[in-house]
N, C-alpha and C. Protein backbone atom coordinates (compact mmCIF):
# COMPACT_ATOMS: atom_id res chain seq x y z
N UNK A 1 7.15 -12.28 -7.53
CA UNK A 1 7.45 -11.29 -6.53
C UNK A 1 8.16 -11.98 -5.36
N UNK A 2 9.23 -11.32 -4.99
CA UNK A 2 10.01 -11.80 -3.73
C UNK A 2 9.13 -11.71 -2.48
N UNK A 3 8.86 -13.24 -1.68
CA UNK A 3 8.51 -13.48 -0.55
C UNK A 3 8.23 -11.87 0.11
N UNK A 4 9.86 -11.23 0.70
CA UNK A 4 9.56 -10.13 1.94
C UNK A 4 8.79 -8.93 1.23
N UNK A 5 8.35 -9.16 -0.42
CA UNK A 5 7.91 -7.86 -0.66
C UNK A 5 6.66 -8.31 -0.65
N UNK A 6 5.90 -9.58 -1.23
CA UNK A 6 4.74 -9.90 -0.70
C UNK A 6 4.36 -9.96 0.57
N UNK A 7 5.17 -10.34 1.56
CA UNK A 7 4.38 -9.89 3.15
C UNK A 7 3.80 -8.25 3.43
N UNK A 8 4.95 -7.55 2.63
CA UNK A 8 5.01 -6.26 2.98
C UNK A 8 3.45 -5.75 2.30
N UNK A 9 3.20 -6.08 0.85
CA UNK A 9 2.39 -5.64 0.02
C UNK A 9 1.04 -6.26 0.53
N UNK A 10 1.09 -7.27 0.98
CA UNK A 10 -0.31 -8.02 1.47
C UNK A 10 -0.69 -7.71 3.03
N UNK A 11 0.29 -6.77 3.60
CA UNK A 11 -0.02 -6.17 5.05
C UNK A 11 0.28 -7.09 5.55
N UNK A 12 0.29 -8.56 5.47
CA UNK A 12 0.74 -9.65 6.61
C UNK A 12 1.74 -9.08 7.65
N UNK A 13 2.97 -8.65 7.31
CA UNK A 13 3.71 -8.04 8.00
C UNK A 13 4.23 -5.84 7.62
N UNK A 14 3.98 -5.77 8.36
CA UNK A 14 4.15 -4.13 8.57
C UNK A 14 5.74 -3.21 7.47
N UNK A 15 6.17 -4.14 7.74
CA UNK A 15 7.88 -3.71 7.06
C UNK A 15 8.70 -4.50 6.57
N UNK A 16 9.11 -3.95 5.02
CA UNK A 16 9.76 -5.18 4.41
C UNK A 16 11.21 -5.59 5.00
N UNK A 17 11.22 -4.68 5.80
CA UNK A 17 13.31 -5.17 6.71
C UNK A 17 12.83 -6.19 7.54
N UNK A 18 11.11 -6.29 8.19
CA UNK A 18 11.27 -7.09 9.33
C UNK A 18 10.36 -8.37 8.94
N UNK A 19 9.49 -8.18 7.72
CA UNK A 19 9.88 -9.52 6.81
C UNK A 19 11.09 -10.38 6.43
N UNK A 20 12.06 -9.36 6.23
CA UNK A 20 13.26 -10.10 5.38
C UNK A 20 13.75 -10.59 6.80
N UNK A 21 14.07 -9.91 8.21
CA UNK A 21 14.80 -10.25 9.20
C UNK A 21 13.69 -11.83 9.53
N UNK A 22 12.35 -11.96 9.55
CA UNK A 22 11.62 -12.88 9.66
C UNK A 22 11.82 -14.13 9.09
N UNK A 23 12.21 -14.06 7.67
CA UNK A 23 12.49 -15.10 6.81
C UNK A 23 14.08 -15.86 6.71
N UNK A 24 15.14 -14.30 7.64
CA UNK A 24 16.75 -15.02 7.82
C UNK A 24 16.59 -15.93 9.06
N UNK A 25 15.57 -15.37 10.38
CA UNK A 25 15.43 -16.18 11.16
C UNK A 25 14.51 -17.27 11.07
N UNK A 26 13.74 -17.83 10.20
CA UNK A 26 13.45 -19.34 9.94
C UNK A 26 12.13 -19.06 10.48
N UNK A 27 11.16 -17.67 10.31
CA UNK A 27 10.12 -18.17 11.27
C UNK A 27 8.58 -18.21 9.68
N UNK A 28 9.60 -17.90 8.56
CA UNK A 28 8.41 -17.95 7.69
C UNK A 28 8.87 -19.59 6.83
N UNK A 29 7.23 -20.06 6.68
CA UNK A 29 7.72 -21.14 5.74
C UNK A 29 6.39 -20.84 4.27
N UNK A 30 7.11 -21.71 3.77
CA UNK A 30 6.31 -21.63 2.28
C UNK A 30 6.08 -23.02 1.66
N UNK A 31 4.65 -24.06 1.72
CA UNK A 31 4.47 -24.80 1.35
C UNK A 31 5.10 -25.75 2.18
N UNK A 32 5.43 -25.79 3.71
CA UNK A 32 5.78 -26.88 4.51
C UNK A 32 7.41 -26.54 4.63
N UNK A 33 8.35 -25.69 3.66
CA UNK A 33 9.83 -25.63 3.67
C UNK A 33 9.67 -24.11 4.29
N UNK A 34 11.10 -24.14 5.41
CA UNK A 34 11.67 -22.72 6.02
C UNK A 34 11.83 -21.95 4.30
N UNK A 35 11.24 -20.77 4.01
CA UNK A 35 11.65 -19.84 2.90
C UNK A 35 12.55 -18.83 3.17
N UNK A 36 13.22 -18.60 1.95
CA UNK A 36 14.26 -17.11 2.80
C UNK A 36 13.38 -16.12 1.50
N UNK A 37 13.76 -14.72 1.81
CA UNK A 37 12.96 -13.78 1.54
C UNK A 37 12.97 -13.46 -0.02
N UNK A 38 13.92 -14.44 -0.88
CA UNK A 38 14.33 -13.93 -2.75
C UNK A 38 13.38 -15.23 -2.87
N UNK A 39 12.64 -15.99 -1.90
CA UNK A 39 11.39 -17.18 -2.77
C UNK A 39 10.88 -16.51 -3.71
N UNK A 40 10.35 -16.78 -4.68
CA UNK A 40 9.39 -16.03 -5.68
C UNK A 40 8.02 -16.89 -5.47
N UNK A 41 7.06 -16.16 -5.04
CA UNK A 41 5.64 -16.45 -4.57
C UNK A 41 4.52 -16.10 -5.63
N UNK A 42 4.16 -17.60 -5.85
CA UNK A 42 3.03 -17.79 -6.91
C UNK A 42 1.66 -17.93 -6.20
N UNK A 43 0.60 -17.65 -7.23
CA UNK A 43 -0.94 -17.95 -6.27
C UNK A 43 -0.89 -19.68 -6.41
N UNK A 44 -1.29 -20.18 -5.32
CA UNK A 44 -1.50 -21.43 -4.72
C UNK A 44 -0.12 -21.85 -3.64
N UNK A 45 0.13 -20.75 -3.26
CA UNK A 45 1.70 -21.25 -2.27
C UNK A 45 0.79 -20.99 -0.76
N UNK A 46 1.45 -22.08 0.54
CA UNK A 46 0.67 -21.69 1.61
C UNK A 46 1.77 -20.93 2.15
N UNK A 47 1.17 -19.57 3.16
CA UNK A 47 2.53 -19.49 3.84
C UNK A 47 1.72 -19.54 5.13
N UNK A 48 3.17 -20.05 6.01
CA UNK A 48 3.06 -19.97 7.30
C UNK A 48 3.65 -18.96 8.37
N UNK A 49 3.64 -18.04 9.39
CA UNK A 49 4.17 -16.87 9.72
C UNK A 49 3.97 -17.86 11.10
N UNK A 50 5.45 -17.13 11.95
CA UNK A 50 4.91 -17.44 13.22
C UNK A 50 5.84 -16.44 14.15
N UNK A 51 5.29 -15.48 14.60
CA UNK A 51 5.83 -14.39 15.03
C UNK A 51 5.24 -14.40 16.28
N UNK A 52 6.50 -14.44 17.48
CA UNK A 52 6.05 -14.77 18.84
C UNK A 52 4.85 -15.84 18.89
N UNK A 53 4.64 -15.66 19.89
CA UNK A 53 3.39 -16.95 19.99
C UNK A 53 1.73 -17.15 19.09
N UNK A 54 2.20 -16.18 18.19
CA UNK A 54 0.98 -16.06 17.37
C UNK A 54 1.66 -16.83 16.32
N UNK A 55 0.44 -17.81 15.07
CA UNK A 55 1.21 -18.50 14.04
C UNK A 55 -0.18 -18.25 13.24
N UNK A 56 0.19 -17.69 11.68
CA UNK A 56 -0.87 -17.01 10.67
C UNK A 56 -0.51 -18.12 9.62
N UNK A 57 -1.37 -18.87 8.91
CA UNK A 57 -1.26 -19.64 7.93
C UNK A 57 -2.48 -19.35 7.02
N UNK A 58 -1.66 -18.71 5.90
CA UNK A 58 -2.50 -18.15 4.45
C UNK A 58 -2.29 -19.14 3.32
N UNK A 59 -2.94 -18.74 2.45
CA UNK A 59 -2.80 -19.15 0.98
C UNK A 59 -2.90 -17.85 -0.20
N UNK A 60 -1.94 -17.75 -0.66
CA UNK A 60 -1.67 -17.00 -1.60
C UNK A 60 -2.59 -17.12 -2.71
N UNK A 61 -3.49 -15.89 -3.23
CA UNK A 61 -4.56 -15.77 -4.40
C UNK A 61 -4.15 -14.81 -5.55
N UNK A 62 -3.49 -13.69 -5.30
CA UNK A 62 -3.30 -12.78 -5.99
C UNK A 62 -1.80 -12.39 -5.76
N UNK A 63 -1.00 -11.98 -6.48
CA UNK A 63 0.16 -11.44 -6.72
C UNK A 63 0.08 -10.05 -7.41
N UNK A 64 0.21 -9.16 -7.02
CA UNK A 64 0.47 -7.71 -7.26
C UNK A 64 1.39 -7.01 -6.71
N UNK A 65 2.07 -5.73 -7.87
CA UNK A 65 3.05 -4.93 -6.97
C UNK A 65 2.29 -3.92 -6.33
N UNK A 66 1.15 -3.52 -6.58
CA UNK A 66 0.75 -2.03 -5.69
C UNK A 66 -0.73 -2.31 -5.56
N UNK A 67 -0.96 -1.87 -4.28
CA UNK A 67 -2.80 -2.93 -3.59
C UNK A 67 -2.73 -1.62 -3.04
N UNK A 68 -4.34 -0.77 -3.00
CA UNK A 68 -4.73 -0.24 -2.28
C UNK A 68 -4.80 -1.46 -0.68
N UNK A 69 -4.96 -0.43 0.54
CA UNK A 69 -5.17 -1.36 1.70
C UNK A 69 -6.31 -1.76 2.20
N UNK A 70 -7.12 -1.17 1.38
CA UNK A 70 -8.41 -1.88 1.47
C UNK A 70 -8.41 -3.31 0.63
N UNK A 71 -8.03 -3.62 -0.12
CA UNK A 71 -7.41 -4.50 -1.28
C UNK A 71 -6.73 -5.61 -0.57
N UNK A 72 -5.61 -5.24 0.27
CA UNK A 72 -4.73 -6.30 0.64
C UNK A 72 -5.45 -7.65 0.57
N UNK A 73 -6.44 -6.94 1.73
CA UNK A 73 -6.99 -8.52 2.14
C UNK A 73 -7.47 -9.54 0.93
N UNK A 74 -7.37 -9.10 -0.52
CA UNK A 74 -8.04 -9.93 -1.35
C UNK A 74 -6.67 -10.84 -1.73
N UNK A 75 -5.63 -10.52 -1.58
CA UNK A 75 -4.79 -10.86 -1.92
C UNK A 75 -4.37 -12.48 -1.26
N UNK A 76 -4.97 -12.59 -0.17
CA UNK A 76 -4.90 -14.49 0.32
C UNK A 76 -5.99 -14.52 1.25
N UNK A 77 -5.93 -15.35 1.25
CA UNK A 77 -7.16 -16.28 2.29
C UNK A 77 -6.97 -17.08 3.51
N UNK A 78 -7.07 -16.67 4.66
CA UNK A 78 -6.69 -17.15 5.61
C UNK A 78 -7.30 -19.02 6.01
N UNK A 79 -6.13 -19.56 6.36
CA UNK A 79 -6.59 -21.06 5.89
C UNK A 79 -6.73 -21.59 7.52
């Protein structure tokens, strides 16, 4: 699954345009490297988010296309 559709699907971020705008501006990384939004995201990838002065660093557990939102949260683990 492409990076901006996993932010979108795991609730990390709200909208997949402002995922993808997130990942052209360099503020998502994946496993220590800047990612752009066509990464393909496997379980055991860390990501790092850093949107304004807040910075979210997960680890990817589950990959799915459709999560209830009660669900999301199973989907990584905040590290």
């Amino acid at each position: 699954m492409r990076l901006d559709k996993y932010l979108k699907v795991s609730r990390l971020i709200k909208r997949r345009t402002v995922a993808n705008e997130a990942c052209d501006n360099g503020r998502i990384s994946v496993n220590g490297r800047v990612a752009k939004a066509g990464y393909e995201v496997k379980p055991g990838d860390k990501i790092e988010i850093t949107l304004g002065t807040r910075t979210v660093a997960v680890e990817v557990l589950v990959v799915a296309d459709n999560v209830r939102k009660d669900d999301a949260v199973t989907m990584y683990k905040e590290i």
